[in-house]
N, C-alpha and C. Protein backbone atom coordinates (compact mmCIF):
# COMPACT_ATOMS: atom_id res chain seq x y z
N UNK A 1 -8.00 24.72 -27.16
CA UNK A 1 -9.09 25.20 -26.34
C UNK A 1 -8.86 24.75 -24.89
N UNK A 2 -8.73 25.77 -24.16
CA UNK A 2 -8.59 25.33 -22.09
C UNK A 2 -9.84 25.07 -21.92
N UNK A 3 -9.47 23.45 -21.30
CA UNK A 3 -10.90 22.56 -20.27
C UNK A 3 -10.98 23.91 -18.84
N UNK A 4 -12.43 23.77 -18.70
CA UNK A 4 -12.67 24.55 -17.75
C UNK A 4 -11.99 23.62 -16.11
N UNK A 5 -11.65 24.49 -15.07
CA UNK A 5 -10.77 23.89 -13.67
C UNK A 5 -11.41 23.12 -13.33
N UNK A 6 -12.94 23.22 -13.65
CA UNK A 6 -13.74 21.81 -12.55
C UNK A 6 -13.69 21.05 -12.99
N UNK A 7 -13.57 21.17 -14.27
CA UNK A 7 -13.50 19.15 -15.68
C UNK A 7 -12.28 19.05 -14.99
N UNK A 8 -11.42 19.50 -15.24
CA UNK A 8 -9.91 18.71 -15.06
C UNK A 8 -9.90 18.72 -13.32
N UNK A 9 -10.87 19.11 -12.61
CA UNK A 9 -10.16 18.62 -10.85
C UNK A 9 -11.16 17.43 -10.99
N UNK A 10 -12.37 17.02 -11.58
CA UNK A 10 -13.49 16.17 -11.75
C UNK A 10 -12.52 14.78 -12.24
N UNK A 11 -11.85 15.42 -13.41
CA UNK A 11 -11.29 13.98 -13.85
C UNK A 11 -9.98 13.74 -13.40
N UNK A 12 -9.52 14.89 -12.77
CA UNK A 12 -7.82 13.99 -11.42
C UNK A 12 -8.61 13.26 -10.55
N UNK A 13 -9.56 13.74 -9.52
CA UNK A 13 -10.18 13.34 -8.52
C UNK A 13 -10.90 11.41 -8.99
N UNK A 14 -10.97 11.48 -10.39
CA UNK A 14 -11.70 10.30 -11.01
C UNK A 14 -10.66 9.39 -11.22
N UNK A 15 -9.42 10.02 -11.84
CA UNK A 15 -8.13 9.07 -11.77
C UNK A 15 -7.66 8.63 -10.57
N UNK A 16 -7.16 9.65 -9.44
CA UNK A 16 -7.42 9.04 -8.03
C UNK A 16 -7.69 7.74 -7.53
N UNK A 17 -9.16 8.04 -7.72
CA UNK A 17 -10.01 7.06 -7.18
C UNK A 17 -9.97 5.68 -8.24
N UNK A 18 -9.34 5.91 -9.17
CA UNK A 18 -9.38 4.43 -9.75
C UNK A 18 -7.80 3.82 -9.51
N UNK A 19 -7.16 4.77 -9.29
CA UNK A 19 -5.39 4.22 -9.06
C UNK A 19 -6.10 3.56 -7.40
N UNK A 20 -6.31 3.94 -6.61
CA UNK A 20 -6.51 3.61 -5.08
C UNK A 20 -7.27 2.22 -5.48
N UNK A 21 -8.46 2.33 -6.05
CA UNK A 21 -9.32 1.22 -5.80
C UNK A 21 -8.15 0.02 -6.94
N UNK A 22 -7.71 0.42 -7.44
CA UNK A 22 -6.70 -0.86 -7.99
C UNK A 22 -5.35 -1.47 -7.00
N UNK A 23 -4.87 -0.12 -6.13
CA UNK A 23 -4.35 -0.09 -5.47
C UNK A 23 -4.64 -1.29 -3.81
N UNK A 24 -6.09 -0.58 -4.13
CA UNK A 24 -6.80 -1.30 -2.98
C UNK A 24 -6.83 -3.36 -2.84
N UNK A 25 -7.29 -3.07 -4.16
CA UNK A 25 -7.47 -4.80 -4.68
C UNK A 25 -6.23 -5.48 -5.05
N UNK A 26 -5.05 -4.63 -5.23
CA UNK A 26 -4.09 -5.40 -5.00
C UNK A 26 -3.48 -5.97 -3.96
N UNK A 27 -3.93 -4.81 -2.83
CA UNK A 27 -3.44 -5.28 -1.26
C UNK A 27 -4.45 -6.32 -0.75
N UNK A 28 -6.20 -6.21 -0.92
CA UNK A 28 -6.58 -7.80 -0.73
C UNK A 28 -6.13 -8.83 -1.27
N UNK A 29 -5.64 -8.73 -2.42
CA UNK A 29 -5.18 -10.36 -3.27
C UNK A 29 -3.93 -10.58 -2.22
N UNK A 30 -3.14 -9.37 -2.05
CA UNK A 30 -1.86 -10.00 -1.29
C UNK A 30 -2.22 -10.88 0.07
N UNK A 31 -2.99 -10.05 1.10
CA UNK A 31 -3.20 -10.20 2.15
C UNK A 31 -4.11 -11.82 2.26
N UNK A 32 -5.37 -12.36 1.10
CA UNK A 32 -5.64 -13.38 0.82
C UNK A 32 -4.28 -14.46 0.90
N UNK A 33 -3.26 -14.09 -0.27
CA UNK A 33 -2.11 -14.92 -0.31
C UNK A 33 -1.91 -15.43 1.11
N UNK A 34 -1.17 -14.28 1.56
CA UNK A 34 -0.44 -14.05 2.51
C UNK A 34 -1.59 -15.15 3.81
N UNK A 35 -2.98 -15.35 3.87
CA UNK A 35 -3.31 -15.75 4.88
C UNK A 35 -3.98 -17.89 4.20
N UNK A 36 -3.33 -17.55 3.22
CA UNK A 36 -3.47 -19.42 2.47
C UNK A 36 -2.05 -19.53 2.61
N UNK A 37 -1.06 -19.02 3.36
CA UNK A 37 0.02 -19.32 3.69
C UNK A 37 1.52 -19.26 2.79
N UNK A 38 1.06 -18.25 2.03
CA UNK A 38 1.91 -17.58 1.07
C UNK A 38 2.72 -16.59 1.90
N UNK A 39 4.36 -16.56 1.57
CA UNK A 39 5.20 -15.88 2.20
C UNK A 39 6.11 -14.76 1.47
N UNK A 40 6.33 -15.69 0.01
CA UNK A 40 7.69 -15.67 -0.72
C UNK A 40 6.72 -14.97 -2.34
N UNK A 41 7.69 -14.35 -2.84
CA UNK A 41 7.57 -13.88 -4.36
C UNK A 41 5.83 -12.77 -3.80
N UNK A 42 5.86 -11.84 -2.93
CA UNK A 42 4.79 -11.30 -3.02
C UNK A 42 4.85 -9.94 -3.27
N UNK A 43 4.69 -9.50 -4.45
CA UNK A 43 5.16 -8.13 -5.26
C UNK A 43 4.07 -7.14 -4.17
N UNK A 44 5.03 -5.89 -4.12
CA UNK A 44 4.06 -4.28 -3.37
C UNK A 44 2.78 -4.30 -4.26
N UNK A 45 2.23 -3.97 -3.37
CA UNK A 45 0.66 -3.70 -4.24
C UNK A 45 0.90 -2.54 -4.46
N UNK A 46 1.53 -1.49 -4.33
CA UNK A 46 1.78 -0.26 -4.83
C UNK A 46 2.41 0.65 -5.78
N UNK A 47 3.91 -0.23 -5.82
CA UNK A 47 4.66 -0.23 -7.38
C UNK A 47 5.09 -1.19 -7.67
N UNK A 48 5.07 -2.25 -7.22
CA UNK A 48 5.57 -3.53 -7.09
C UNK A 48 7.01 -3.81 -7.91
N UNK A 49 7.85 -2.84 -6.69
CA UNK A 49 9.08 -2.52 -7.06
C UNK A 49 10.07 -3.39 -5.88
N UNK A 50 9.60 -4.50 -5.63
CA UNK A 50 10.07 -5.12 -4.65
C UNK A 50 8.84 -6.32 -3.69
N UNK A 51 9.56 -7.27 -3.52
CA UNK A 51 8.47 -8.22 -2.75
C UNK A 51 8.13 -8.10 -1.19
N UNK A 52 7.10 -8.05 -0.71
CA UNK A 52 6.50 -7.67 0.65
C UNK A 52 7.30 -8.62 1.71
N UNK A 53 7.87 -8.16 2.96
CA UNK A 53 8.52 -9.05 3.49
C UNK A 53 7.19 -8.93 4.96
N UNK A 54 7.00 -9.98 5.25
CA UNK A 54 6.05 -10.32 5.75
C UNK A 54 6.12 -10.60 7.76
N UNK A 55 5.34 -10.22 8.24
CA UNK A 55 5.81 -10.84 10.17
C UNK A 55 4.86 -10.44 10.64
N UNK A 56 4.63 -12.08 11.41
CA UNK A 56 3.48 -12.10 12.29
C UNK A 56 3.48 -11.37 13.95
N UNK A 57 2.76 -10.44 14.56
CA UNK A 57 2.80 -9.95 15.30
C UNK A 57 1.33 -10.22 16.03
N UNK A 58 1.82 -11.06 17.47
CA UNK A 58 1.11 -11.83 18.48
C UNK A 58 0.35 -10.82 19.21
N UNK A 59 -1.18 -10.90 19.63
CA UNK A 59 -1.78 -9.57 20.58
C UNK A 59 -1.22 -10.28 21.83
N UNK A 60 -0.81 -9.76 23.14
CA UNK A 60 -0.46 -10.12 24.38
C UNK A 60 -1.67 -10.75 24.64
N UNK A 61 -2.68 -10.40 24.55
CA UNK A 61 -4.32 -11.63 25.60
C UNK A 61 -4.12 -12.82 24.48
N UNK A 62 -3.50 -13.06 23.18
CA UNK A 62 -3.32 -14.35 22.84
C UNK A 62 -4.61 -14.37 22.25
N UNK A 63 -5.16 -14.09 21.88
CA UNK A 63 -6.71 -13.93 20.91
C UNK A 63 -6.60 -13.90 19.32
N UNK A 64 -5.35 -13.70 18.93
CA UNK A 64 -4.75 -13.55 17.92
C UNK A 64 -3.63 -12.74 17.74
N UNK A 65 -3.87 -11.76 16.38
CA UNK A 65 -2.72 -10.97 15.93
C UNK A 65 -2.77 -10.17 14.87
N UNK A 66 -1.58 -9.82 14.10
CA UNK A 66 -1.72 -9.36 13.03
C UNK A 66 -1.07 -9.65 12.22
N UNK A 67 -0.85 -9.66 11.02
CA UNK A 67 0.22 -9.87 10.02
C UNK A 67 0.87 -8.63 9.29
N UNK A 68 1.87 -7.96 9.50
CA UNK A 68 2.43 -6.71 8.94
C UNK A 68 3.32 -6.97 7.44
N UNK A 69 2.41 -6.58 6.39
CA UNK A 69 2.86 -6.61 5.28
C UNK A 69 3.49 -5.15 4.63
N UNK A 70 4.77 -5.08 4.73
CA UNK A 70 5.77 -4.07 4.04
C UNK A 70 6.47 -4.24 3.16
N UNK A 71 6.99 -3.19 2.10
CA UNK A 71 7.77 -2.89 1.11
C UNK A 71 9.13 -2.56 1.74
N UNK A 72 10.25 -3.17 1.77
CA UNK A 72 11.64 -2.61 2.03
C UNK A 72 12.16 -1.37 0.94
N UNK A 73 11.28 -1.47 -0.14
CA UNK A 73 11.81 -0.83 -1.19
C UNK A 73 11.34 0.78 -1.13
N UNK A 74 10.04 0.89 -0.80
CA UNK A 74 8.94 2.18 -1.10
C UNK A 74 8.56 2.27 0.07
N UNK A 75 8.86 1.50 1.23
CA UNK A 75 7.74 1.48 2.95
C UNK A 75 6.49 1.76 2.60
N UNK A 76 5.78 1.83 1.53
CA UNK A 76 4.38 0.92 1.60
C UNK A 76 4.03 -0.32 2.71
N UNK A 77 2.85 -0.77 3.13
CA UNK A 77 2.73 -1.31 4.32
C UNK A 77 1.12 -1.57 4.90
N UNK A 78 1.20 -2.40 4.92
CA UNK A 78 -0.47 -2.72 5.61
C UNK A 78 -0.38 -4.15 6.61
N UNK A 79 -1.99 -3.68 7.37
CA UNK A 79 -1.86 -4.88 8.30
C UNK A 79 -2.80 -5.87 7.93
N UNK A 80 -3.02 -7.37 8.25
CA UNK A 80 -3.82 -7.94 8.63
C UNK A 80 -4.52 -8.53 9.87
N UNK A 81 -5.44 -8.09 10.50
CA UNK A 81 -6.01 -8.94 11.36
C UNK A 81 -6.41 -10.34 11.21
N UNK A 82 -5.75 -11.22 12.56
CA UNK A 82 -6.00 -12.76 12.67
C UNK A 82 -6.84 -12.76 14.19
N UNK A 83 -7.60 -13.74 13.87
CA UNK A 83 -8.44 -13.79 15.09
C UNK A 83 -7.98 -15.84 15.47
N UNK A 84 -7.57 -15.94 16.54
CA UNK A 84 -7.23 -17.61 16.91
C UNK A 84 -8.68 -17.91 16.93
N UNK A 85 -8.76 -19.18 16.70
CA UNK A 85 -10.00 -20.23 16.91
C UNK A 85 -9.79 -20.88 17.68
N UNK A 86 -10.61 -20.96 18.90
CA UNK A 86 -11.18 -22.26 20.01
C UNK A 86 -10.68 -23.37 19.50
N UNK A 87 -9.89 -24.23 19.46
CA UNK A 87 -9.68 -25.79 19.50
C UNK A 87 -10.59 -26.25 20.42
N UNK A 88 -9.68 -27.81 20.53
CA UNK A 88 -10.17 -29.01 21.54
C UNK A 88 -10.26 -27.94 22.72
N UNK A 89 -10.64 -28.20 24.03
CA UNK A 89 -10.14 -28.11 25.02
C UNK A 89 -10.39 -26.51 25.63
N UNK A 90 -11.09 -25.46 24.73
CA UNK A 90 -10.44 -23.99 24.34
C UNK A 90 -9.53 -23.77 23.97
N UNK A 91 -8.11 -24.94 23.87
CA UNK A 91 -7.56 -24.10 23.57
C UNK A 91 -7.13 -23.30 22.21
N UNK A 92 -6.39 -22.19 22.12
CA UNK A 92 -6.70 -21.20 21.24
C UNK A 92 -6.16 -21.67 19.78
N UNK A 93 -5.99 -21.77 19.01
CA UNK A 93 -5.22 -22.49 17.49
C UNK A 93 -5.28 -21.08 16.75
N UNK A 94 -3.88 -21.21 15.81
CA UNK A 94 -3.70 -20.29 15.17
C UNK A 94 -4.04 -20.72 13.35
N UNK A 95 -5.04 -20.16 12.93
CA UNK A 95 -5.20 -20.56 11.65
C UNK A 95 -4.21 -19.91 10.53
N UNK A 96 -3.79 -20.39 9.88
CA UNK A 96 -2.75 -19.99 8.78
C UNK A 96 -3.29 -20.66 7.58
């Protein structure tokens, strides 16, 4: 018996959205790692067909940065925003 087109675009559209949102929560756990100062052994959140090679990238006003997390394997890829904290003095400290 053929499912009618809207069940089956209803339930791709439902698979979708649960591959992404797993997808999703794998790239926060990384990016968590990655900012308690984890570098090494950090599998793609996407096929995790290879470990994320990781580099910090400085904003020029020195306010912070970002952290660029990529796949060499799949170029999967995401960023993190770092914001520096005020030390002694102002001056700026980089939290890691």
């Amino acid at each position: 018996m053929a499912q009618d087109p809207m069940e089956v675009g209803e339930m791709q559209e439902q698979e979708v959205r649960e591959v992404s949102d797993t997808s999703r929560s794998r790239w926060l756990d990384a990016a968590k790692r990655v900012l308690a100062g984890e570098r090494d052994n950090l599998l793609c959140p996407e096929h995790g067909d290879d470990n994320l090679l990781v580099q910090w990238i400085p904003f020029e006003s020195e306010t912070g940065g970002e952290y660029w997390l990529h796949c060499p394997c799949c170029g999967a890829q995401n960023f993190i925003l770092k914001r520096m904290n005020e030390g002694e003095n102002g001056a700026l400290v980089k939290d890691v």
